[in-house]
PDB file of N, CA and C in Angstrom:
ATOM      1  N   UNK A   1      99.908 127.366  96.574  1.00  0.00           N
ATOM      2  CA  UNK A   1     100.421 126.114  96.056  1.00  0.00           C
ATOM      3  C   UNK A   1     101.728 125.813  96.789  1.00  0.00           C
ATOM      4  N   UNK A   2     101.993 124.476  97.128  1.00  0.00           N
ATOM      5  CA  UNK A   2     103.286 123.788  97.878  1.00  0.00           C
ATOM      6  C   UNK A   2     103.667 122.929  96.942  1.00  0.00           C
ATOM      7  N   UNK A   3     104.970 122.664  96.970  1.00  0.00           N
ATOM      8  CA  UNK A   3     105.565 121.862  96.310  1.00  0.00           C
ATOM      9  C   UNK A   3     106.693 120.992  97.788  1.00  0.00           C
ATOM     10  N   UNK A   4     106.749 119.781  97.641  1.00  0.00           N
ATOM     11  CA  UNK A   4     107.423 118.798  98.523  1.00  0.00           C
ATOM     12  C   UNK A   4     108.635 118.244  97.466  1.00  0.00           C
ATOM     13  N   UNK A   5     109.296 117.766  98.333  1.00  0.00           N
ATOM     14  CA  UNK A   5     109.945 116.283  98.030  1.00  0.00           C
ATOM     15  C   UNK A   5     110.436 115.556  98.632  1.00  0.00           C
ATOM     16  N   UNK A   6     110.893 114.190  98.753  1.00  0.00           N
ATOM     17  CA  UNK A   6     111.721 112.966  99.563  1.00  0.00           C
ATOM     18  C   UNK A   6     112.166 111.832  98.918  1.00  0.00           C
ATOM     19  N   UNK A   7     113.240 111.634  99.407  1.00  0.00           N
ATOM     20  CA  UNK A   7     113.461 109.849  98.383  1.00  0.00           C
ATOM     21  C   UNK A   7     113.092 108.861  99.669  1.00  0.00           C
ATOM     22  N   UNK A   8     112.742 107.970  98.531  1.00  0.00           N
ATOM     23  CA  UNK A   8     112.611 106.537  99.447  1.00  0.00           C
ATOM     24  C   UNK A   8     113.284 104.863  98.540  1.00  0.00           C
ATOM     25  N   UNK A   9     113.046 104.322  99.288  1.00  0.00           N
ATOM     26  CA  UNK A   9     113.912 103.006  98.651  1.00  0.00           C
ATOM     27  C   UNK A   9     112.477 102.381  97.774  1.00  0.00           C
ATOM     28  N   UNK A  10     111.804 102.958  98.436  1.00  0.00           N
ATOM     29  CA  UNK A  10     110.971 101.946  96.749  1.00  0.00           C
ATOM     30  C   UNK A  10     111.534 102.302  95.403  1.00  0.00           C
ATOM     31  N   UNK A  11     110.972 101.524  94.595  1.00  0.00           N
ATOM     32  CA  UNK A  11     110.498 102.174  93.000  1.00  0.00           C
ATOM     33  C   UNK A  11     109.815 103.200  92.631  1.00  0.00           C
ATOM     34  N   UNK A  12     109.998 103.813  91.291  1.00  0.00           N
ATOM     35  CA  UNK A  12     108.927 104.871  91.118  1.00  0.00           C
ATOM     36  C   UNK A  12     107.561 104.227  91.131  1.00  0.00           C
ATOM     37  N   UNK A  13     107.305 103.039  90.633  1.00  0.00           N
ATOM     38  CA  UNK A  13     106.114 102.757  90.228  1.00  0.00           C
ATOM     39  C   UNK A  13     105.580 102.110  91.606  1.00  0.00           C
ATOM     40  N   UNK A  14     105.951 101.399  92.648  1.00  0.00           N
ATOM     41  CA  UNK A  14     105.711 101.905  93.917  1.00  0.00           C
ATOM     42  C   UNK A  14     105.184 102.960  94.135  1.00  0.00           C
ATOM     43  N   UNK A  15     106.251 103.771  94.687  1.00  0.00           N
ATOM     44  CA  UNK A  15     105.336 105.137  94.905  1.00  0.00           C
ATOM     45  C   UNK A  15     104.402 105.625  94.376  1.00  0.00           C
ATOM     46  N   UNK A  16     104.428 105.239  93.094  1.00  0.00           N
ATOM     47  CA  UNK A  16     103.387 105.978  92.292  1.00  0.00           C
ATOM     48  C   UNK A  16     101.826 104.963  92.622  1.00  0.00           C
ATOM     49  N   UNK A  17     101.979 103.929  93.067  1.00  0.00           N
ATOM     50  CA  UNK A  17     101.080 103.270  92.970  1.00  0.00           C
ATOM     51  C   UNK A  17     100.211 103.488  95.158  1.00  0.00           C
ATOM     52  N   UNK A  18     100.920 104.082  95.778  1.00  0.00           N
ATOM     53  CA  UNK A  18     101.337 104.222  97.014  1.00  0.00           C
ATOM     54  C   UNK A  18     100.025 105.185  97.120  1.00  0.00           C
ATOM     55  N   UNK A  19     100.609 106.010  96.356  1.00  0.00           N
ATOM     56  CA  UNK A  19      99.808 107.452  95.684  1.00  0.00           C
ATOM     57  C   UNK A  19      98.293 106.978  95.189  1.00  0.00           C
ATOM     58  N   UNK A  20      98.427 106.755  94.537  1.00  0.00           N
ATOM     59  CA  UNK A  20      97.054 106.064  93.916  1.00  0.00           C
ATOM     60  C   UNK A  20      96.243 105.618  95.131  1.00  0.00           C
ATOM     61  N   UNK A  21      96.619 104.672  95.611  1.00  0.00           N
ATOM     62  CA  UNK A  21      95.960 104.281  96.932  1.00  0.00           C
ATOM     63  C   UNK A  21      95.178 105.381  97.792  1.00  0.00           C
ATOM     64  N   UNK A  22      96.289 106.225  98.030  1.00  0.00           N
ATOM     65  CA  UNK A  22      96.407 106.944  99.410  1.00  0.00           C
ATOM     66  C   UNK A  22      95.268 108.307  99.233  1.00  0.00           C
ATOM     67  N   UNK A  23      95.394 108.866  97.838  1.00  0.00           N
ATOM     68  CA  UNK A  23      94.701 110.076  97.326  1.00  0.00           C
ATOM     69  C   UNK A  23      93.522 109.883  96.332  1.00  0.00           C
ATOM     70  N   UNK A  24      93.563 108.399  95.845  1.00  0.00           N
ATOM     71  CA  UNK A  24      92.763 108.207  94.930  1.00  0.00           C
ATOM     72  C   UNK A  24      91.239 107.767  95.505  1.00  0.00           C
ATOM     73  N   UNK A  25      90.159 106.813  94.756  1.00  0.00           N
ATOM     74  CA  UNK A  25      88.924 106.662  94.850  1.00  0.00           C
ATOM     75  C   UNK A  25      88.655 105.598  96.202  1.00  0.00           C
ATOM     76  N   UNK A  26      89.815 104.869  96.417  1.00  0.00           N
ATOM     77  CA  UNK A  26      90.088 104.262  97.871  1.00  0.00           C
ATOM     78  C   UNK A  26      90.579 104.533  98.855  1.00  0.00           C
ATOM     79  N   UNK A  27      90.668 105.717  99.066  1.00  0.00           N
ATOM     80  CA  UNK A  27      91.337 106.685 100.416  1.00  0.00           C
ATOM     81  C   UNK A  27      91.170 107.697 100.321  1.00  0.00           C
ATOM     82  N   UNK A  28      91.811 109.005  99.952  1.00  0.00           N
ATOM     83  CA  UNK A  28      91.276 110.277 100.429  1.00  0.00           C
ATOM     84  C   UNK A  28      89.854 110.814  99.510  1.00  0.00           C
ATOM     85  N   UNK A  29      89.281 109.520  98.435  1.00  0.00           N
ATOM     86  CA  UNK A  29      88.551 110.003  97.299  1.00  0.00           C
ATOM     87  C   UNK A  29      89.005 110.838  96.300  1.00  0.00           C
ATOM     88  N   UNK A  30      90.253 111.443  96.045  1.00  0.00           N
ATOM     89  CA  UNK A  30      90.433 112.608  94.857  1.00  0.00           C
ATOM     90  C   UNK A  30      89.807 111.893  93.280  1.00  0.00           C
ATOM     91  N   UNK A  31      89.881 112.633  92.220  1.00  0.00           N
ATOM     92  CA  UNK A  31      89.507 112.199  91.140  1.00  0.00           C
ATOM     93  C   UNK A  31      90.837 112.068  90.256  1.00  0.00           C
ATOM     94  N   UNK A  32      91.012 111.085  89.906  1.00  0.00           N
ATOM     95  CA  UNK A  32      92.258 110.438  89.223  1.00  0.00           C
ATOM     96  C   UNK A  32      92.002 111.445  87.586  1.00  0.00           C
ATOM     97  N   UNK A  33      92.932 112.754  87.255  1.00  0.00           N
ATOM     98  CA  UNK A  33      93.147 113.210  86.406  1.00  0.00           C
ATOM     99  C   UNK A  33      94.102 112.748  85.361  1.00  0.00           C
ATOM    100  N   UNK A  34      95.353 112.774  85.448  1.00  0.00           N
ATOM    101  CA  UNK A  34      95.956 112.065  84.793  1.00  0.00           C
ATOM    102  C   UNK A  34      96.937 110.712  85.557  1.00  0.00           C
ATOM    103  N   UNK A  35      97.396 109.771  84.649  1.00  0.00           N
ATOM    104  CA  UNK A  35      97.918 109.033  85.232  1.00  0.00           C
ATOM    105  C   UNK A  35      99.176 108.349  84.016  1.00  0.00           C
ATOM    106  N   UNK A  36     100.334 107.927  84.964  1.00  0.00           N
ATOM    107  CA  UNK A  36     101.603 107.631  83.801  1.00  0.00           C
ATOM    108  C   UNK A  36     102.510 106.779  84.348  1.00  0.00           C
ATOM    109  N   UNK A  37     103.707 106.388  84.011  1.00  0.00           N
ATOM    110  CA  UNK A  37     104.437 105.318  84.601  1.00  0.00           C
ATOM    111  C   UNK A  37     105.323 105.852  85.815  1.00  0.00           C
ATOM    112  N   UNK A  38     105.312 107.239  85.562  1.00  0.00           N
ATOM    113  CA  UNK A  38     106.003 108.462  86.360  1.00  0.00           C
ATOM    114  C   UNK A  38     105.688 109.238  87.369  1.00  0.00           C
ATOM    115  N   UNK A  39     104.113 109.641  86.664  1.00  0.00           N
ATOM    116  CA  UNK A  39     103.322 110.602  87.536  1.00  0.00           C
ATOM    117  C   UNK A  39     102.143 110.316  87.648  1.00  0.00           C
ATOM    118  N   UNK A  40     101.125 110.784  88.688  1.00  0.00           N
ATOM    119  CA  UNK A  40      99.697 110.695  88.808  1.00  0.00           C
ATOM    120  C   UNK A  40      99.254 112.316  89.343  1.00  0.00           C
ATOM    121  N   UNK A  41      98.116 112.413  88.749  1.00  0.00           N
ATOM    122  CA  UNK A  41      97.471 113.984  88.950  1.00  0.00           C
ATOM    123  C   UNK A  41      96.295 113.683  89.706  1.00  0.00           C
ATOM    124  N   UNK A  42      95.845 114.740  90.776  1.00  0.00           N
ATOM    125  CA  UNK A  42      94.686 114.231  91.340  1.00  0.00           C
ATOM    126  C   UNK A  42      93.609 115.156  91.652  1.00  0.00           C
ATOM    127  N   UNK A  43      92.676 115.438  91.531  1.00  0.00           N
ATOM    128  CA  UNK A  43      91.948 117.219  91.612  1.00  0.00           C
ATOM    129  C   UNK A  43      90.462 116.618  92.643  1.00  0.00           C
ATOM    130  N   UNK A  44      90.569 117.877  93.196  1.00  0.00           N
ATOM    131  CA  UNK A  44      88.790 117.440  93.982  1.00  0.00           C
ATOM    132  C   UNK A  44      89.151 118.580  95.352  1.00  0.00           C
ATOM    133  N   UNK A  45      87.724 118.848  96.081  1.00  0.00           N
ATOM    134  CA  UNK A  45      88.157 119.450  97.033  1.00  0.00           C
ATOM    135  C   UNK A  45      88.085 120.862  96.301  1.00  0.00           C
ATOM    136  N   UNK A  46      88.093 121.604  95.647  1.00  0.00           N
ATOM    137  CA  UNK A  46      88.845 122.445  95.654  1.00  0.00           C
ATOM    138  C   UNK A  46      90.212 123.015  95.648  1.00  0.00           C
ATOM    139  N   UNK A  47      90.886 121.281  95.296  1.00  0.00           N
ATOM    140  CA  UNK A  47      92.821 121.682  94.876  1.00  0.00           C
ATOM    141  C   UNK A  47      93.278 120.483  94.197  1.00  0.00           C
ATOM    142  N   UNK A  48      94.443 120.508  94.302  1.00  0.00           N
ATOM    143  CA  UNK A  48      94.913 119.169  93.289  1.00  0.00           C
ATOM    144  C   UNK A  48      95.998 119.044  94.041  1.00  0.00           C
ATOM    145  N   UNK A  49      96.502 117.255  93.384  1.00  0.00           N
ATOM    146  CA  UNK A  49      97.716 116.847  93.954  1.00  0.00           C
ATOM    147  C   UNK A  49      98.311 116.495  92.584  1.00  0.00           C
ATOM    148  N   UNK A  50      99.787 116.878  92.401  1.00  0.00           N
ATOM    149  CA  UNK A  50     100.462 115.916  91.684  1.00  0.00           C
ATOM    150  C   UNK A  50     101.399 115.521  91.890  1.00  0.00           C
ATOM    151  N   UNK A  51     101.770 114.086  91.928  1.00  0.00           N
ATOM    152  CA  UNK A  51     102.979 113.232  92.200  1.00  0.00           C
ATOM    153  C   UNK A  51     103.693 112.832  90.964  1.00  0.00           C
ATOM    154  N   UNK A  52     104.999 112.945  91.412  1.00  0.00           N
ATOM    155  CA  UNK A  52     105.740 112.416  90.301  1.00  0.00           C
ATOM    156  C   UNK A  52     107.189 111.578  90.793  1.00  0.00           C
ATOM    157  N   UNK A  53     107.814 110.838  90.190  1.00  0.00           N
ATOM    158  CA  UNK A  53     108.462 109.720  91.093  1.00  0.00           C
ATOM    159  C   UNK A  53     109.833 109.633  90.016  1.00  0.00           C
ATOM    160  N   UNK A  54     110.790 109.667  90.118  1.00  0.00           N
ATOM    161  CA  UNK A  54     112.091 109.418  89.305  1.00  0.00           C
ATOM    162  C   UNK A  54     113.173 108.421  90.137  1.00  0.00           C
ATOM    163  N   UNK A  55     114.017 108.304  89.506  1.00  0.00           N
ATOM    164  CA  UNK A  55     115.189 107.299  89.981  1.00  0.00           C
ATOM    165  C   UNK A  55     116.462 107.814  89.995  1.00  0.00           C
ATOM    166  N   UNK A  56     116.949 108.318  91.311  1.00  0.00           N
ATOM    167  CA  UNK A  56     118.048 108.346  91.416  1.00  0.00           C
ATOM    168  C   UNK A  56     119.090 107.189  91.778  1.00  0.00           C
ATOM    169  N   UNK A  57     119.902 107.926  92.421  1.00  0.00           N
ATOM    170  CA  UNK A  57     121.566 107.024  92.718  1.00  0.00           C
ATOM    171  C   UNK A  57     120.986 105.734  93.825  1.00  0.00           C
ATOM    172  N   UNK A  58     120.410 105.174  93.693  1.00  0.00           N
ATOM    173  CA  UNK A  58     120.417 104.322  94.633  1.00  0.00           C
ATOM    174  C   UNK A  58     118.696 104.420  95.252  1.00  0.00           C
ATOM    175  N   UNK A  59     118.012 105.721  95.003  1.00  0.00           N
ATOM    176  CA  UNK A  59     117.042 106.094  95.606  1.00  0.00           C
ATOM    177  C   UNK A  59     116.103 106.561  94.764  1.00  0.00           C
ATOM    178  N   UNK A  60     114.834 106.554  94.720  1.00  0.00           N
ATOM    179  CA  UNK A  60     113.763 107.305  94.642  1.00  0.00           C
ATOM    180  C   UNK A  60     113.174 108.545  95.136  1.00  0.00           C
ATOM    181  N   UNK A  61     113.339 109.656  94.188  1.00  0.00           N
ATOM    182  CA  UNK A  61     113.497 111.118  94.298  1.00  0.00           C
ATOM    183  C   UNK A  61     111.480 110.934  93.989  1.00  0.00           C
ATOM    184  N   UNK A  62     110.666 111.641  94.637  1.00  0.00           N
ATOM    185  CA  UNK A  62     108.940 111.759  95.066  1.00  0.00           C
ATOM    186  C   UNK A  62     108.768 113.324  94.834  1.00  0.00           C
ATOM    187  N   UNK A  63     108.253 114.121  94.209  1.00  0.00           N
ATOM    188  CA  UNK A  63     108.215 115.320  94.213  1.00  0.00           C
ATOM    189  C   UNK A  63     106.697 115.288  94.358  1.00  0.00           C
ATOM    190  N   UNK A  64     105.999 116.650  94.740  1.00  0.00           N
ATOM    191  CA  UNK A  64     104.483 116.530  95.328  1.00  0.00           C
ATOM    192  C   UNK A  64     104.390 118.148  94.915  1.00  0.00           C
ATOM    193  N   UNK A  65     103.030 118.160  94.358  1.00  0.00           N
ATOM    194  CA  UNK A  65     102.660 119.420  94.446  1.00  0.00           C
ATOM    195  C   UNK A  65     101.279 119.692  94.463  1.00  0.00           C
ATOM    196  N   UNK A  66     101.117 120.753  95.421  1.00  0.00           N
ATOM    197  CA  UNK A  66      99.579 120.616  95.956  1.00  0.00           C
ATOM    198  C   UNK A  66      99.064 122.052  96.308  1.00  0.00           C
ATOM    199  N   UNK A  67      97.189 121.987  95.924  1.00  0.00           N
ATOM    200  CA  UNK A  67      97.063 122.756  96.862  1.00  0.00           C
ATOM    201  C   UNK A  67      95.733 122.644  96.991  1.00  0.00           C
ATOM    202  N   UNK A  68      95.435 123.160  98.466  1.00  0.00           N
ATOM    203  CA  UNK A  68      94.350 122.771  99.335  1.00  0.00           C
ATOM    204  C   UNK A  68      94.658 121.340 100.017  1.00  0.00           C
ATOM    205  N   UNK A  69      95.858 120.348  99.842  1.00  0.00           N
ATOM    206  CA  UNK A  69      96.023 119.270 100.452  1.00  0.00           C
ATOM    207  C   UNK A  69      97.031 119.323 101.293  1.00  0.00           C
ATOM    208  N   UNK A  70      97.523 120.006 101.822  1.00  0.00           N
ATOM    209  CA  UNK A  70      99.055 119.933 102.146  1.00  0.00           C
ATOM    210  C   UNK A  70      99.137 119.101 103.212  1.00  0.00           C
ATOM    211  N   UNK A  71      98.313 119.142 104.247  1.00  0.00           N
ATOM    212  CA  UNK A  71      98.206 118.254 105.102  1.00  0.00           C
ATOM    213  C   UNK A  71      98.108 116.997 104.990  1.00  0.00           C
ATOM    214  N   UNK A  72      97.605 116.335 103.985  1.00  0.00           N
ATOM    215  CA  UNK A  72      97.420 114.863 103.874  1.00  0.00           C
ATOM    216  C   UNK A  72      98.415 115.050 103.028  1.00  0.00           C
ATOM    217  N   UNK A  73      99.085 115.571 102.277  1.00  0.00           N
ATOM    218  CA  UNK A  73     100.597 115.260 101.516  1.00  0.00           C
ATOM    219  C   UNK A  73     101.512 115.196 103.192  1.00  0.00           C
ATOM    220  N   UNK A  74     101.441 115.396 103.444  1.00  0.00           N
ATOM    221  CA  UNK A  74     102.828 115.419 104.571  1.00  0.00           C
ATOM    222  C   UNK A  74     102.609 113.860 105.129  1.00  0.00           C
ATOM    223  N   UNK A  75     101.190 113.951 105.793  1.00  0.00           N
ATOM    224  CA  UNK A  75     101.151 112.402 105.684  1.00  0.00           C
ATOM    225  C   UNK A  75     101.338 111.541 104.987  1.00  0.00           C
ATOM    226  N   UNK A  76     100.751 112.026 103.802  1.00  0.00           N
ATOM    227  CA  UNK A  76     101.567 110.399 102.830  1.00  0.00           C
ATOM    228  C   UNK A  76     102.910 110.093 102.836  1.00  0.00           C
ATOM    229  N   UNK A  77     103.730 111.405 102.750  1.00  0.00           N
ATOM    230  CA  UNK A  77     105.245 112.014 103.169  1.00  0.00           C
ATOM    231  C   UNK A  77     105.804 110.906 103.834  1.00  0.00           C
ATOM    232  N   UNK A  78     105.096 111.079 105.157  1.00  0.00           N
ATOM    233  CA  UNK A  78     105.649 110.322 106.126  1.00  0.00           C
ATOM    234  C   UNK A  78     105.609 108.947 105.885  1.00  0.00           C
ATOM    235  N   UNK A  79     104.208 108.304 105.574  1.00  0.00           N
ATOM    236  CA  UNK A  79     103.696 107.112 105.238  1.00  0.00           C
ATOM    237  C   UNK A  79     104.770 106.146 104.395  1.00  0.00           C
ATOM    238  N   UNK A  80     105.112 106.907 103.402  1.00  0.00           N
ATOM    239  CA  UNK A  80     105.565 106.494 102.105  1.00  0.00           C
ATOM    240  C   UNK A  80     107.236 106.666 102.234  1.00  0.00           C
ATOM    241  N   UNK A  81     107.874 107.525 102.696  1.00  0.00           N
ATOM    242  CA  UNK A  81     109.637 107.665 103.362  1.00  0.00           C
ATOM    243  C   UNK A  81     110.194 107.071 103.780  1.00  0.00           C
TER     244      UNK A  81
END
């Protein structure tokens, strides 16, 4: 298991919605486990992703935790930063 993080100038609900896109039933296919104003959970493959999105000083703090995905987390990483 990996755990990430990065801020970006979006919103949480941005990102969170970024996420959805990127890992969900319209892009990488995962299966949408849970979902919140905060966080989204994502399982399939043989691993899971979960994103979670808060608000800092000016920025958006993205925390990621995964496994069996790590590679397409770095990309979204990048995508989404």
């Amino acid at each position: 298991m990996a755990r990430y993080s990065f801020e970006t100038k979006q919103s949480p609900k941005e990102a969170i919605q970024k996420a959805i896109s990127y890992f969900g039933e319209g892009g990488l296919g995962l299966e949408t486990t849970e979902q919140d104003v905060c966080c989204v959970s994502f399982e399939g493959g043989g691993g899971h992703v979960t994103v979670t999105a808060s608000t800092g000083d000016k920025k958006t703090t993205v925390e990621l935790e995964t496994r069996e995905w790590d590679y397409q987390v770095k990309q979204f990483m990048r995508k989404v930063a």
